[in-house]
C-alpha atoms as a PDB file:
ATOM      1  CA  UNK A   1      -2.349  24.248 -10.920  1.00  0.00           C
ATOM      2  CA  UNK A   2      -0.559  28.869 -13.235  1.00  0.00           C
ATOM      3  CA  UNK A   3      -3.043  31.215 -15.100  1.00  0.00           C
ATOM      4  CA  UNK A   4      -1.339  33.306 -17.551  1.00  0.00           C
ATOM      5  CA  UNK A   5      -0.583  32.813 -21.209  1.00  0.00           C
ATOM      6  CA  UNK A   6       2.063  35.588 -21.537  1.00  0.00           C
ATOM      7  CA  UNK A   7       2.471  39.304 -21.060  1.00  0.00           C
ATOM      8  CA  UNK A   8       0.562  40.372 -24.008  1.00  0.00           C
ATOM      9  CA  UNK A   9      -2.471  38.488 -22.679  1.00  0.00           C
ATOM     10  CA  UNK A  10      -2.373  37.518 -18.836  1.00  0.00           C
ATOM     11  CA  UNK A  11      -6.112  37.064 -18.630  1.00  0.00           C
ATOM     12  CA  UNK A  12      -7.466  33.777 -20.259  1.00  0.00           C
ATOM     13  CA  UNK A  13     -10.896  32.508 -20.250  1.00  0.00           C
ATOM     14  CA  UNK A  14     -11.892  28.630 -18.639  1.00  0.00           C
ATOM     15  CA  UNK A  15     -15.178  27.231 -18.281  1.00  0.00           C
ATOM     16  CA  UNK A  16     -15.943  24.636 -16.116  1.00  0.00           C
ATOM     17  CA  UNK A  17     -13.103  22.003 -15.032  1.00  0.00           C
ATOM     18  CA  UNK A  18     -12.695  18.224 -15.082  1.00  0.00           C
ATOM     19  CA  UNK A  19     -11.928  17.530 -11.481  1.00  0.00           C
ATOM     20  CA  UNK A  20     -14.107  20.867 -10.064  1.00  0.00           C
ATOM     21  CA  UNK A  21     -15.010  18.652  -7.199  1.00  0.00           C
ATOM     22  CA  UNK A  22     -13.537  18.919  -3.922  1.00  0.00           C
ATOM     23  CA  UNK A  23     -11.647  16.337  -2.313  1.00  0.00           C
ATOM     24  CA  UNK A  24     -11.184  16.405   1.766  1.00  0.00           C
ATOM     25  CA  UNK A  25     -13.130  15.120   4.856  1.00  0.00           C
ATOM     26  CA  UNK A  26     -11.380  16.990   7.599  1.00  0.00           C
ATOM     27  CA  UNK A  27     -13.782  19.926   9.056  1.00  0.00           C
ATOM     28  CA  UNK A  28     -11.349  22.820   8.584  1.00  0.00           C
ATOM     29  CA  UNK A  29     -12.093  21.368   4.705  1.00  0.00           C
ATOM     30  CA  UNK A  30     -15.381  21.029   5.007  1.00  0.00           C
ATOM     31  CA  UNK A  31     -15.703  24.718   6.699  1.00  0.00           C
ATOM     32  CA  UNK A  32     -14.042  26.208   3.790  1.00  0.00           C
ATOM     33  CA  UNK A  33     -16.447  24.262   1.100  1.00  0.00           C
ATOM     34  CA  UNK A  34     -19.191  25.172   3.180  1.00  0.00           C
ATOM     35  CA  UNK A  35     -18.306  29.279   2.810  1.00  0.00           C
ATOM     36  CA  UNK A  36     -17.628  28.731  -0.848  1.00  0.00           C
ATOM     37  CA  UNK A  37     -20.989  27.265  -1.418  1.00  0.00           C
ATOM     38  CA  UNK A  38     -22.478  29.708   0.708  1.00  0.00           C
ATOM     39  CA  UNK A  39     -20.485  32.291  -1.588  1.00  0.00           C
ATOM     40  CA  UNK A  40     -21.654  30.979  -4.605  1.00  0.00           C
ATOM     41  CA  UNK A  41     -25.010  32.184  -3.645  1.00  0.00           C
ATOM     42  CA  UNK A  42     -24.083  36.154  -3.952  1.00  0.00           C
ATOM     43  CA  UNK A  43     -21.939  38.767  -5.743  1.00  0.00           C
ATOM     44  CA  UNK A  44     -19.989  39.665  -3.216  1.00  0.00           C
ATOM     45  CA  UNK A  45     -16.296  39.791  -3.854  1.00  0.00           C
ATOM     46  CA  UNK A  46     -14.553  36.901  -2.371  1.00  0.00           C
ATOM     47  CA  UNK A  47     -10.993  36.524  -1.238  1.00  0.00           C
ATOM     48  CA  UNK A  48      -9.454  32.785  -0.878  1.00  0.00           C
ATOM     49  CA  UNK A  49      -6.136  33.148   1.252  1.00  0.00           C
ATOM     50  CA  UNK A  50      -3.619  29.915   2.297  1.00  0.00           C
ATOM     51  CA  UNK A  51      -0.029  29.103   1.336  1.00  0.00           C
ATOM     52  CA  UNK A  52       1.127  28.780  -2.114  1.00  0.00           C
ATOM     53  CA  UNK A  53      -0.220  25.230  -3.706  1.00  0.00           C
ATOM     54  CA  UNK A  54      -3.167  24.269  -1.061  1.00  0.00           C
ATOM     55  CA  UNK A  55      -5.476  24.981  -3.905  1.00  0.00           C
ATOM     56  CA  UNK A  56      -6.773  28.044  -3.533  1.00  0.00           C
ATOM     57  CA  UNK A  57      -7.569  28.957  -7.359  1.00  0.00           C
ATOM     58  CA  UNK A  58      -9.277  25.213  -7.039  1.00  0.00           C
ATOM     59  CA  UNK A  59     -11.820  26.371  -4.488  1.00  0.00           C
ATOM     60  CA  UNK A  60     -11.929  29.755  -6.491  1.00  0.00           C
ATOM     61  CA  UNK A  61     -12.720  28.141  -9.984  1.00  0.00           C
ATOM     62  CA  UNK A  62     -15.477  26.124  -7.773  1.00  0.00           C
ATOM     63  CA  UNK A  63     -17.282  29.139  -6.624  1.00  0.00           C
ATOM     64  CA  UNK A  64     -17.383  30.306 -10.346  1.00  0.00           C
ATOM     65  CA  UNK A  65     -18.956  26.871 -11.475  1.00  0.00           C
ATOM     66  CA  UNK A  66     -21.715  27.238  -8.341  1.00  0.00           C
ATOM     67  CA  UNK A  67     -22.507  30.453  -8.825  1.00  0.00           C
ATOM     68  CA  UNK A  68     -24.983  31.830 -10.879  1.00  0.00           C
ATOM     69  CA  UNK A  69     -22.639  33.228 -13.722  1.00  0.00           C
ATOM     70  CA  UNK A  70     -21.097  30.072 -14.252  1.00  0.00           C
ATOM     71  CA  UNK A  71     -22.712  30.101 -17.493  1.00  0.00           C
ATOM     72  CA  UNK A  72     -20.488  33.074 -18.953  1.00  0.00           C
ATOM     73  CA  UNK A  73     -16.770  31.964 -19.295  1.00  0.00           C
ATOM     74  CA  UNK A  74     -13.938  32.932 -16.182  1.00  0.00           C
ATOM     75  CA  UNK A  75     -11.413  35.328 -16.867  1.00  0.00           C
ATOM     76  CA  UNK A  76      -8.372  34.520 -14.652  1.00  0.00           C
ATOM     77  CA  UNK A  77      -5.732  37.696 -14.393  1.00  0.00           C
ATOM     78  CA  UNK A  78      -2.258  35.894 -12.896  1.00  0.00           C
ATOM     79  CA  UNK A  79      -0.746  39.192 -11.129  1.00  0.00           C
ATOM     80  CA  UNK A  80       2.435  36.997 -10.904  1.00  0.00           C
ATOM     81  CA  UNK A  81       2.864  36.172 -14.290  1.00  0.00           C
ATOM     82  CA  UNK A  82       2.235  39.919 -15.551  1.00  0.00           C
ATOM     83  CA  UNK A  83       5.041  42.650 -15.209  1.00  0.00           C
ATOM     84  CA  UNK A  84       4.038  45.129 -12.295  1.00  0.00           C
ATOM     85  CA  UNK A  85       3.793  47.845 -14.671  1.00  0.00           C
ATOM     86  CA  UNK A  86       1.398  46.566 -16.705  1.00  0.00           C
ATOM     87  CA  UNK A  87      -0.972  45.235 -13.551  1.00  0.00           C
ATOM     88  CA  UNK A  88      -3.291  48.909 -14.351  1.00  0.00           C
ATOM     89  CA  UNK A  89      -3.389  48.715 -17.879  1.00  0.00           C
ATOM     90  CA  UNK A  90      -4.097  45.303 -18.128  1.00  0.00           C
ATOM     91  CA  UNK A  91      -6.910  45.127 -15.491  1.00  0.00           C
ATOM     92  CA  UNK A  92      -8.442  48.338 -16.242  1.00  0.00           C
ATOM     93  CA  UNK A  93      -7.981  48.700 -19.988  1.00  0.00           C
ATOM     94  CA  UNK A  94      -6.288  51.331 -21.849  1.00  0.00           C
ATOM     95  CA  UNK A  95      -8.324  54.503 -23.253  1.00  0.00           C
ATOM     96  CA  UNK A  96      -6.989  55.186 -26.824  1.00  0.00           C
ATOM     97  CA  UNK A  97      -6.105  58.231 -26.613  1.00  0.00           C
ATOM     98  CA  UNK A  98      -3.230  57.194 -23.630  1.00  0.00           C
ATOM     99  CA  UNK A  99      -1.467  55.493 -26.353  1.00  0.00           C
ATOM    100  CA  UNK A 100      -1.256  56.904 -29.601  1.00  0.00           C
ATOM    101  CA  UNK A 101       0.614  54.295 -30.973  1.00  0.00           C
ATOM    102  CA  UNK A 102      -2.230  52.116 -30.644  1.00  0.00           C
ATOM    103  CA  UNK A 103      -5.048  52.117 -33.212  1.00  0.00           C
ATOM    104  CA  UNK A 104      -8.033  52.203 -30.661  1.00  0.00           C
ATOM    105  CA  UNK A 105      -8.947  51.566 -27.135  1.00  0.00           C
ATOM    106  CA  UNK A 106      -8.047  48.816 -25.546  1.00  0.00           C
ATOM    107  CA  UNK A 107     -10.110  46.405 -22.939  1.00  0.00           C
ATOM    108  CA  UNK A 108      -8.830  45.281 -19.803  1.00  0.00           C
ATOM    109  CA  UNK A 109      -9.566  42.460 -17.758  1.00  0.00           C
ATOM    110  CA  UNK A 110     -12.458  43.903 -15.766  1.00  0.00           C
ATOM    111  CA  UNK A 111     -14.017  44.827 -19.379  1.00  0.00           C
ATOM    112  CA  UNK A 112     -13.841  40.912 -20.619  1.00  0.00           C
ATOM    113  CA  UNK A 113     -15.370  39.563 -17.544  1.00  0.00           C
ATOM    114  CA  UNK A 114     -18.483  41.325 -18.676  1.00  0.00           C
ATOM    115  CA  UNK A 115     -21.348  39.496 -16.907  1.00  0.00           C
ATOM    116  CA  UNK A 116     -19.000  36.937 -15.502  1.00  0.00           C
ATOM    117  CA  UNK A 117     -16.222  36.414 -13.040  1.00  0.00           C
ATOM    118  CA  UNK A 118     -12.395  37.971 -12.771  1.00  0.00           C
ATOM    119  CA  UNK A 119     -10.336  35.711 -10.658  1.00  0.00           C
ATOM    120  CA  UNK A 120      -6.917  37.630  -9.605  1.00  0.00           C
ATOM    121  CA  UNK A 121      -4.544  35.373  -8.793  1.00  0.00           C
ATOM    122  CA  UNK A 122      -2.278  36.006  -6.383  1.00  0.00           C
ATOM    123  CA  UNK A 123      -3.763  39.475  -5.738  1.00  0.00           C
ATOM    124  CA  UNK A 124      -0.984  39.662  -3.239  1.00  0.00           C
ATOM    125  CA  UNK A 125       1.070  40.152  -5.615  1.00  0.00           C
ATOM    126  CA  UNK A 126      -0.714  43.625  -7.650  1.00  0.00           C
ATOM    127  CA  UNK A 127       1.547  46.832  -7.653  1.00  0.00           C
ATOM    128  CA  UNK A 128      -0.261  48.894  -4.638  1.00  0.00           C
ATOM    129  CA  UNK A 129      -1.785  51.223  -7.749  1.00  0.00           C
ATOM    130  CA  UNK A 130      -3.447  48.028  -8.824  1.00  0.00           C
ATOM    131  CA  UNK A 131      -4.485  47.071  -5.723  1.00  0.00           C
ATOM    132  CA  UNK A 132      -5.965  50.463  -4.530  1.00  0.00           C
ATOM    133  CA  UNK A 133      -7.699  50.665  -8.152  1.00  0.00           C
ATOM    134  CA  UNK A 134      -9.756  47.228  -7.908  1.00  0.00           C
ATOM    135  CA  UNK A 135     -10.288  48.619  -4.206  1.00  0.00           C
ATOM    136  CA  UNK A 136     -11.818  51.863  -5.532  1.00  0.00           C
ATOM    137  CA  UNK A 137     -13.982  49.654  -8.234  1.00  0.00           C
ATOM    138  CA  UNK A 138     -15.671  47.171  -5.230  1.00  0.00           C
ATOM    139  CA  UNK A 139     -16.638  50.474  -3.267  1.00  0.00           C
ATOM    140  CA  UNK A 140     -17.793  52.402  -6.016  1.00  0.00           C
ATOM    141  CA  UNK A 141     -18.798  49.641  -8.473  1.00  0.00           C
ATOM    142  CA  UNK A 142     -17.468  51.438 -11.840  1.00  0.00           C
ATOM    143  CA  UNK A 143     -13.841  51.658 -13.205  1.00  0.00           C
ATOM    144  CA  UNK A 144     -12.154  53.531 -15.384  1.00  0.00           C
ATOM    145  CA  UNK A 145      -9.404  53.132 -17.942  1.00  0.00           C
ATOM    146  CA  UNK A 146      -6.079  54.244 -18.018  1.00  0.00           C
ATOM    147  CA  UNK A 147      -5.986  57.640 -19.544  1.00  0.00           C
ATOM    148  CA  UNK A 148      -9.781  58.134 -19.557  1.00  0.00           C
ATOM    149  CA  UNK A 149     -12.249  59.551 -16.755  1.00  0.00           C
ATOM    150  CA  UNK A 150     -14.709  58.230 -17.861  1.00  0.00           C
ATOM    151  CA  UNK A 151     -16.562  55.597 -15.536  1.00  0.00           C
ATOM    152  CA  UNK A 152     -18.025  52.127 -16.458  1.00  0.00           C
ATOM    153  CA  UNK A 153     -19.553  49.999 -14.555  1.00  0.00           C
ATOM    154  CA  UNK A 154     -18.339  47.283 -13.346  1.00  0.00           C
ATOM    155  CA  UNK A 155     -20.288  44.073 -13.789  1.00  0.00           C
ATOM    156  CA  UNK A 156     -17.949  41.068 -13.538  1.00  0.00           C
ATOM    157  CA  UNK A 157     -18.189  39.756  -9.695  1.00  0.00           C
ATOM    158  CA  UNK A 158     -14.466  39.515  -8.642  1.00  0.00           C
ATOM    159  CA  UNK A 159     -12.685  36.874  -7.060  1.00  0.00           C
ATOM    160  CA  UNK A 160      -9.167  36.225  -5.961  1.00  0.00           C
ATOM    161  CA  UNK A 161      -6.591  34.314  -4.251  1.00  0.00           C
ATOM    162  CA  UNK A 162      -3.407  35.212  -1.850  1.00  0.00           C
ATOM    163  CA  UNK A 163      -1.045  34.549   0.714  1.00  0.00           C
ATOM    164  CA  UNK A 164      -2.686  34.475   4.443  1.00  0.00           C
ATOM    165  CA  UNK A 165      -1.521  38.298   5.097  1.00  0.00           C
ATOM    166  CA  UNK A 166      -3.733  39.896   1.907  1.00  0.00           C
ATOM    167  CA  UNK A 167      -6.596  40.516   3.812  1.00  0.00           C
ATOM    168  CA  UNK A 168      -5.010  42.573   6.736  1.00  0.00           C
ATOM    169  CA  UNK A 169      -3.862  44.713   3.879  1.00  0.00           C
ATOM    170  CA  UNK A 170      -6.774  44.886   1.385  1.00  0.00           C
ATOM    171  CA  UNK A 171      -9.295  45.419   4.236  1.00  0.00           C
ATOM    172  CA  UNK A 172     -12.788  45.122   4.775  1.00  0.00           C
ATOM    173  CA  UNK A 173     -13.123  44.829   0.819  1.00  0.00           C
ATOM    174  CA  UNK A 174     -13.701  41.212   0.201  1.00  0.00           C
ATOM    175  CA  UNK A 175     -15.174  38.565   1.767  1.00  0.00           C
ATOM    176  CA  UNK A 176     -12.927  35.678   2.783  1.00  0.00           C
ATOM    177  CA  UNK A 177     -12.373  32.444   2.633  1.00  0.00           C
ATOM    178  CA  UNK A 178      -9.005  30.442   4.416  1.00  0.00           C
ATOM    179  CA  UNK A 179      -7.590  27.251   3.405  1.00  0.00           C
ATOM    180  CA  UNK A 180      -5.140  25.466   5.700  1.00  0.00           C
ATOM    181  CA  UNK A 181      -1.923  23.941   4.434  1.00  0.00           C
ATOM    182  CA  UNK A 182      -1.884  20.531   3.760  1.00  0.00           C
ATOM    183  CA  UNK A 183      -0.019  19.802   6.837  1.00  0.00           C
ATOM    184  CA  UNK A 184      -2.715  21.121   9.057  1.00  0.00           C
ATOM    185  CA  UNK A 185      -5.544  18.830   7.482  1.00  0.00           C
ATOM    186  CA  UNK A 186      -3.854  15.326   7.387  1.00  0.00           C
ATOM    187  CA  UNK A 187      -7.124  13.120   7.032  1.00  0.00           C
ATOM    188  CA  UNK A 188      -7.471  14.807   3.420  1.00  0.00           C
ATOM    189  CA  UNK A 189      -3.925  13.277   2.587  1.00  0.00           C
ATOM    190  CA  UNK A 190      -5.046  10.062   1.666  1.00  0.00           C
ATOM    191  CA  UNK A 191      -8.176  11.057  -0.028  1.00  0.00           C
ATOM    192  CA  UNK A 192      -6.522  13.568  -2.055  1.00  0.00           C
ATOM    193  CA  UNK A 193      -3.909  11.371  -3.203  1.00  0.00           C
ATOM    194  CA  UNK A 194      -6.691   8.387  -4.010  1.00  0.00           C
ATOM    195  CA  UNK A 195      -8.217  11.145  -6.390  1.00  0.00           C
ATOM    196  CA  UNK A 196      -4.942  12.171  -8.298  1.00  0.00           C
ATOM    197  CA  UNK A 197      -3.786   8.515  -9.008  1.00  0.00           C
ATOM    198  CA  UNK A 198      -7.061   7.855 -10.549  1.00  0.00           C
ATOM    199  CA  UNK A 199      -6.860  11.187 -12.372  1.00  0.00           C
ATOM    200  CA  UNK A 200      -3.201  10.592 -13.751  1.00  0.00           C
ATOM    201  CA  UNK A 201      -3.585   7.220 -14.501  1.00  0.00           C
ATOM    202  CA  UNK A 202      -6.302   8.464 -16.162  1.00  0.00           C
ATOM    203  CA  UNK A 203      -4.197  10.494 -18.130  1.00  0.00           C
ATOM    204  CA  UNK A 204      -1.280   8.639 -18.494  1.00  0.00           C
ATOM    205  CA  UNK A 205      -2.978   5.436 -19.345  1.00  0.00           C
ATOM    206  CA  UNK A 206      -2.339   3.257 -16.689  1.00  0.00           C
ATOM    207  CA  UNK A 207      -3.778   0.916 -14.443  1.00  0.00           C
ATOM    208  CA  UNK A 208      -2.847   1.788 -11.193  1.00  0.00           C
ATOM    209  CA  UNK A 209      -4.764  -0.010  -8.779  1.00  0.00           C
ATOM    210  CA  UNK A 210      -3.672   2.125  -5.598  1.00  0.00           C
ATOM    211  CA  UNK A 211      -0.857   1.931  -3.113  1.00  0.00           C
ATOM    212  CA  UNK A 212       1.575   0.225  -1.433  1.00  0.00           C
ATOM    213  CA  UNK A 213       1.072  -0.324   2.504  1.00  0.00           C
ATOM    214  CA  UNK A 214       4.287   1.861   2.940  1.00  0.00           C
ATOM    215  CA  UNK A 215       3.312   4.379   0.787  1.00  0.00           C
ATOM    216  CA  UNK A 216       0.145   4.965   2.425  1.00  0.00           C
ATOM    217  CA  UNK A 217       2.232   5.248   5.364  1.00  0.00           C
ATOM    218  CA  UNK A 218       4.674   7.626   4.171  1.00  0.00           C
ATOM    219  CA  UNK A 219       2.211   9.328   2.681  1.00  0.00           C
ATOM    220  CA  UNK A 220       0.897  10.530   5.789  1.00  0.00           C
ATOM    221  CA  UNK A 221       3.849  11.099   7.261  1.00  0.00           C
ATOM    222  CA  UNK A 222       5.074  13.558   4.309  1.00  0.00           C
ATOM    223  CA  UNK A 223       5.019  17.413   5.553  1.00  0.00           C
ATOM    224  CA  UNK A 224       4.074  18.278   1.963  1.00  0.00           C
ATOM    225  CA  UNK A 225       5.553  21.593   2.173  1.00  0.00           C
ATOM    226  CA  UNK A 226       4.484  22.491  -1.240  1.00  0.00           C
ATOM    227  CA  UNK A 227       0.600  21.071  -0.176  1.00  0.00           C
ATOM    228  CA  UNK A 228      -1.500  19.658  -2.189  1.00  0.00           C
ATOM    229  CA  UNK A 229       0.331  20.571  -5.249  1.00  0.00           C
ATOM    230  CA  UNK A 230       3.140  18.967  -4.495  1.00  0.00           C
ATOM    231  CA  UNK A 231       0.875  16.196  -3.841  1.00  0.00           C
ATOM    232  CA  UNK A 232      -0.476  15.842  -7.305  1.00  0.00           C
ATOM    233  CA  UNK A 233       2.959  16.390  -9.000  1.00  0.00           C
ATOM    234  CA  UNK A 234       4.256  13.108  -7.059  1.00  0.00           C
ATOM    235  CA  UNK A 235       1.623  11.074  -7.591  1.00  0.00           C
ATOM    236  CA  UNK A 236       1.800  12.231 -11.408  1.00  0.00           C
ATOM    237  CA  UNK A 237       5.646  11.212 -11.449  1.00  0.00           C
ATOM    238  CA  UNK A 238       5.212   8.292  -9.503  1.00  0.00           C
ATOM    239  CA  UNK A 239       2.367   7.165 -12.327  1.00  0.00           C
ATOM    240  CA  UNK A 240       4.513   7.672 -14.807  1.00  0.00           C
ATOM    241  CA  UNK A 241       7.353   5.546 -13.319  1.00  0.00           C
ATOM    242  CA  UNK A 242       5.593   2.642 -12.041  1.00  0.00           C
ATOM    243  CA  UNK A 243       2.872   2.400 -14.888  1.00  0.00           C
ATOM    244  CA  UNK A 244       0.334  -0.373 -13.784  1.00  0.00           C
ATOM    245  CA  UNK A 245      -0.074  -2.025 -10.433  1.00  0.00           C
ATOM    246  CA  UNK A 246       0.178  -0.188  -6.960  1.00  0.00           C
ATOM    247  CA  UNK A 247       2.503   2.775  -6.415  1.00  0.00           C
ATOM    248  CA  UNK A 248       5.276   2.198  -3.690  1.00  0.00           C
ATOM    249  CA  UNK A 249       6.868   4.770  -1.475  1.00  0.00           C
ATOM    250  CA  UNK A 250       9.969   4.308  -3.914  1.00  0.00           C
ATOM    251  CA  UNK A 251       8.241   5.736  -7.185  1.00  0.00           C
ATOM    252  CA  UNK A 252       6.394   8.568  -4.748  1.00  0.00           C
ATOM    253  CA  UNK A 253      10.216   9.560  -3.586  1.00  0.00           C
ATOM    254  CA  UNK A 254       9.046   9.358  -0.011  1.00  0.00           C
ATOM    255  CA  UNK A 255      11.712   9.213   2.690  1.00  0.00           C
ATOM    256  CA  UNK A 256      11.394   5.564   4.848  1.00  0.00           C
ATOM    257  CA  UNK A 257      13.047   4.718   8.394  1.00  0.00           C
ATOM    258  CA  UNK A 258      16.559   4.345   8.880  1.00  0.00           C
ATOM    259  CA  UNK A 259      17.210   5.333   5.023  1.00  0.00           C
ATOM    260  CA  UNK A 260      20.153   7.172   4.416  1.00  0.00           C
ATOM    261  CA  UNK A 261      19.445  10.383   2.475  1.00  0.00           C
ATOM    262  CA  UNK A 262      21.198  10.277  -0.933  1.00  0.00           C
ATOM    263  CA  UNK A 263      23.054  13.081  -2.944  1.00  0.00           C
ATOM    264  CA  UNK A 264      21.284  14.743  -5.603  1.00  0.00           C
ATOM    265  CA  UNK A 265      23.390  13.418  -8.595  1.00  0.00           C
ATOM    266  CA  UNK A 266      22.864   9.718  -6.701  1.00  0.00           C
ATOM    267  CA  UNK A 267      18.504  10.318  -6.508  1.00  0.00           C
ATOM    268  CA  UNK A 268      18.656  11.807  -9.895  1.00  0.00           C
ATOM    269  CA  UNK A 269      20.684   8.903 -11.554  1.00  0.00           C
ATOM    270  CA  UNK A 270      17.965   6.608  -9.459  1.00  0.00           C
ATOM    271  CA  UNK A 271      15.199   8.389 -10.481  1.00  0.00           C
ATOM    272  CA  UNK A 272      15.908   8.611 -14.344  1.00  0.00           C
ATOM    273  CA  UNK A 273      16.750   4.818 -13.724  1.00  0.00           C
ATOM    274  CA  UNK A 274      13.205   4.251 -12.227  1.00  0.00           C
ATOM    275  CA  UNK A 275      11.506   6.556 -15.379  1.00  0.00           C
ATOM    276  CA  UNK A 276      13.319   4.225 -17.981  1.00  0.00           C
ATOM    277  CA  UNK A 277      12.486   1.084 -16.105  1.00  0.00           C
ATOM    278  CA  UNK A 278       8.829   1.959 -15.892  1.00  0.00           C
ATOM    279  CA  UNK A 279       8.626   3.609 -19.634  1.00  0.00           C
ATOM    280  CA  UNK A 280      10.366   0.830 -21.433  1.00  0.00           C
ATOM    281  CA  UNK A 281       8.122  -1.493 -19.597  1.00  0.00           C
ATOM    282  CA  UNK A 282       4.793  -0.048 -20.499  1.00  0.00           C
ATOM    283  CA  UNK A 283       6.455   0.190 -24.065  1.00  0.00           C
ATOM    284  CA  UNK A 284       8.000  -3.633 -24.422  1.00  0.00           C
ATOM    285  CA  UNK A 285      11.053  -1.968 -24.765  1.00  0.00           C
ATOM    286  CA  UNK A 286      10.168  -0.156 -27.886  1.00  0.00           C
ATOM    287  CA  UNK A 287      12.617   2.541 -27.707  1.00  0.00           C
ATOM    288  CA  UNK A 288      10.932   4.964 -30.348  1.00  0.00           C
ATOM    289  CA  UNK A 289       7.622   4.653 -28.321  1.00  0.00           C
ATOM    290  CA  UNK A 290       9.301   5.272 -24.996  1.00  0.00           C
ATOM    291  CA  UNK A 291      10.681   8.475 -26.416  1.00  0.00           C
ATOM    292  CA  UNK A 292       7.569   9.791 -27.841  1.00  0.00           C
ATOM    293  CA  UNK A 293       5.582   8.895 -24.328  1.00  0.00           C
ATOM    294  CA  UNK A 294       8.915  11.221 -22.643  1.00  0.00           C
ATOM    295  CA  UNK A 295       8.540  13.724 -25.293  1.00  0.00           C
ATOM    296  CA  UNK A 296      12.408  13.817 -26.138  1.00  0.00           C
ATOM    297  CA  UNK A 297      14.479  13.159 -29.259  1.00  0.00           C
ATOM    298  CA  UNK A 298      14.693   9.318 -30.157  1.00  0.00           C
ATOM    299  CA  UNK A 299      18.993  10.280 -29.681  1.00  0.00           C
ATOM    300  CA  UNK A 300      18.143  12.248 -26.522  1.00  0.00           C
ATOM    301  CA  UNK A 301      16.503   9.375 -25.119  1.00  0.00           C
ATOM    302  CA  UNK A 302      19.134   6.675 -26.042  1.00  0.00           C
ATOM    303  CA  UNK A 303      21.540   9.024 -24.509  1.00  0.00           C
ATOM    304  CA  UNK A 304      19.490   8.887 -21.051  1.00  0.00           C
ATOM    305  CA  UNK A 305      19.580   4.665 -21.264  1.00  0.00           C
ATOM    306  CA  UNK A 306      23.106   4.506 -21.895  1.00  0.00           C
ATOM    307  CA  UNK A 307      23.529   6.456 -18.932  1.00  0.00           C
ATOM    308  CA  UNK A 308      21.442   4.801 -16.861  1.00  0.00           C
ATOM    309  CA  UNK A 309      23.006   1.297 -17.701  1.00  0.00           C
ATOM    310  CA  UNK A 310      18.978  -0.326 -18.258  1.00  0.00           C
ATOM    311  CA  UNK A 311      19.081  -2.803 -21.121  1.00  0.00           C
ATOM    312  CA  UNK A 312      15.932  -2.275 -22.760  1.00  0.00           C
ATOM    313  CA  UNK A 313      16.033  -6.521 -24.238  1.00  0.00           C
ATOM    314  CA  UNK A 314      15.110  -7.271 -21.188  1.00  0.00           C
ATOM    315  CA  UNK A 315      11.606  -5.720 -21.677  1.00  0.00           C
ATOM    316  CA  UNK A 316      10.975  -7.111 -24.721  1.00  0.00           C
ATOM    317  CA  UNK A 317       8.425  -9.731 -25.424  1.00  0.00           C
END
């Protein structure tokens, strides 16, 4: 689930989300929905920490749509996907005279917020300037823009998201908020993966009806280092491979006992055999339609069946 449109224009503006709900019945789950709901409530600054893809901008976005601002559009601000020496200008704003080039002053982040909410995501990641500056704007509840000393006052609440070590060094300034990894939490597993099947298929069309007895299994058994991301970007593949019917351990890529672990040119040359099996399927072996649904060149495609060997007669009516 990342943020940023470009350099030019790292903030971008969401309302509320399909899917804001949040999936998980394990307590240290249910602990961290409980402080975002009790967050919701105020305007305090709130800081959502956990490892990269155990949906912290999720719980964030969730807090927005509780709260009572949730009315005025989110600005998110990715601090990973802007160069660090543009975090200032970009947050703060830029006074007009600090770039002559520039016809006029122009507003940062903070400005566009307004009434609303700034999410910083991966606040972690802010030059230390940056940091010390949205620091300075908490405490003293004004900003002001690069080049001018002038001070406005700051009316968007903030909110952001980092690794687990941001809040040792961002201090007291924020509230907080911890989510576990994946890992940590294993009775959300199959929940969470219950929720983005129906939500692909969703998507993609289908009719998947849910999953195998192995891959409920191995689905358990996964370490999901990448969390629940890596969660929903398997089930998404897997969707897209198997089409309709219940998704096997196979089309998730899950490991199984006693199977020998393959090369990578051997699990890519299965996998793109699985992705033309499934797409030429769902497609009676329309070859044009297959391609569109894989968004590649009708040629590019045909190239990727030759290779595989599938003979897409077989799927025809």
């Amino acid at each position: 689930m990342t943020d940023t449109q470009g350099i030019s224009s790292p903030a971008q503006q969401s309302g509320r989300r399909r899917g804001d709900r949040i999936v998980g019945t394990s307590s240290v789950m249910r602990e961290s929905v409980d402080q975002a709901t009790r967050a919701a409530r105020s305007n305090a600054p709130v800081l959502i920490s956990g490892p990269p893809g155990s949906g912290r901008g999720h719980l964030a976005r969730s807090v927005h749509a509780w709260s009572g601002r949730s009315s005025v559009p989110l600005v998110v601000f990715s601090a990973s996907g802007t160069p660090g020496d543009q975090h200032l200008r970009e947050l703060l704003g830029v006074a007009g005279s600090a770039e002559p080039l520039v016809d006029g002053t122009r507003n940062g982040a903070l400005d566009r917020a307004a009434q609303g909410t700034l999410l910083i995501e991966r606040i972690d990641r802010l030059v230390d300037d940056a940091q010390r500056a949205i620091a300075q704007a908490i405490r003293q509840q004004s900003f002001c823009r690069v080049g001018d000393s002038e001070a406005i006052p700051l009316r968007a609440r903030i909110l952001a998201t980092g690794d687990e070590d941001t809040h040792a060094r961002l201090g007291g300034d924020f509230e907080t908020i911890s989510i576990p990894a994946l890992s940590e939490r294993m009775e959300d597993i199959l929940p969470l993966a219950a929720h983005f099947l129906a939500e692909h298929a969703a998507v993609d069309g289908s009719e998947a009806i849910g999953f195998t007895s192995d891959a409920r299994r191995w689905l358990v058994e996964e370490p999901w280092r990448g969390n629940v991301r890596e969660l929903s970007e398997r089930i998404r593949l897997a969707v897209r491979l198997a089409g309709d019917g219940a998704i096997s351990a196979e089309a998730l890529m899950l490991a199984t006992e006693g199977e020998e672990v393959p090369s990578f040119k051997e699990a890519k040359r299965a996998f793109e055999t699985r992705y033309v099996e499934g797409l030429l399927r769902r497609c009676n072996g329309n070859i044009s339609r297959a391609a569109r649904l894989a968004k590649k060149d009708r040629k590019d495609f045909y190239d990727v069946i030759r290779r595989t060997g599938v003979d897409p007669a077989q799927f025809r009516p």
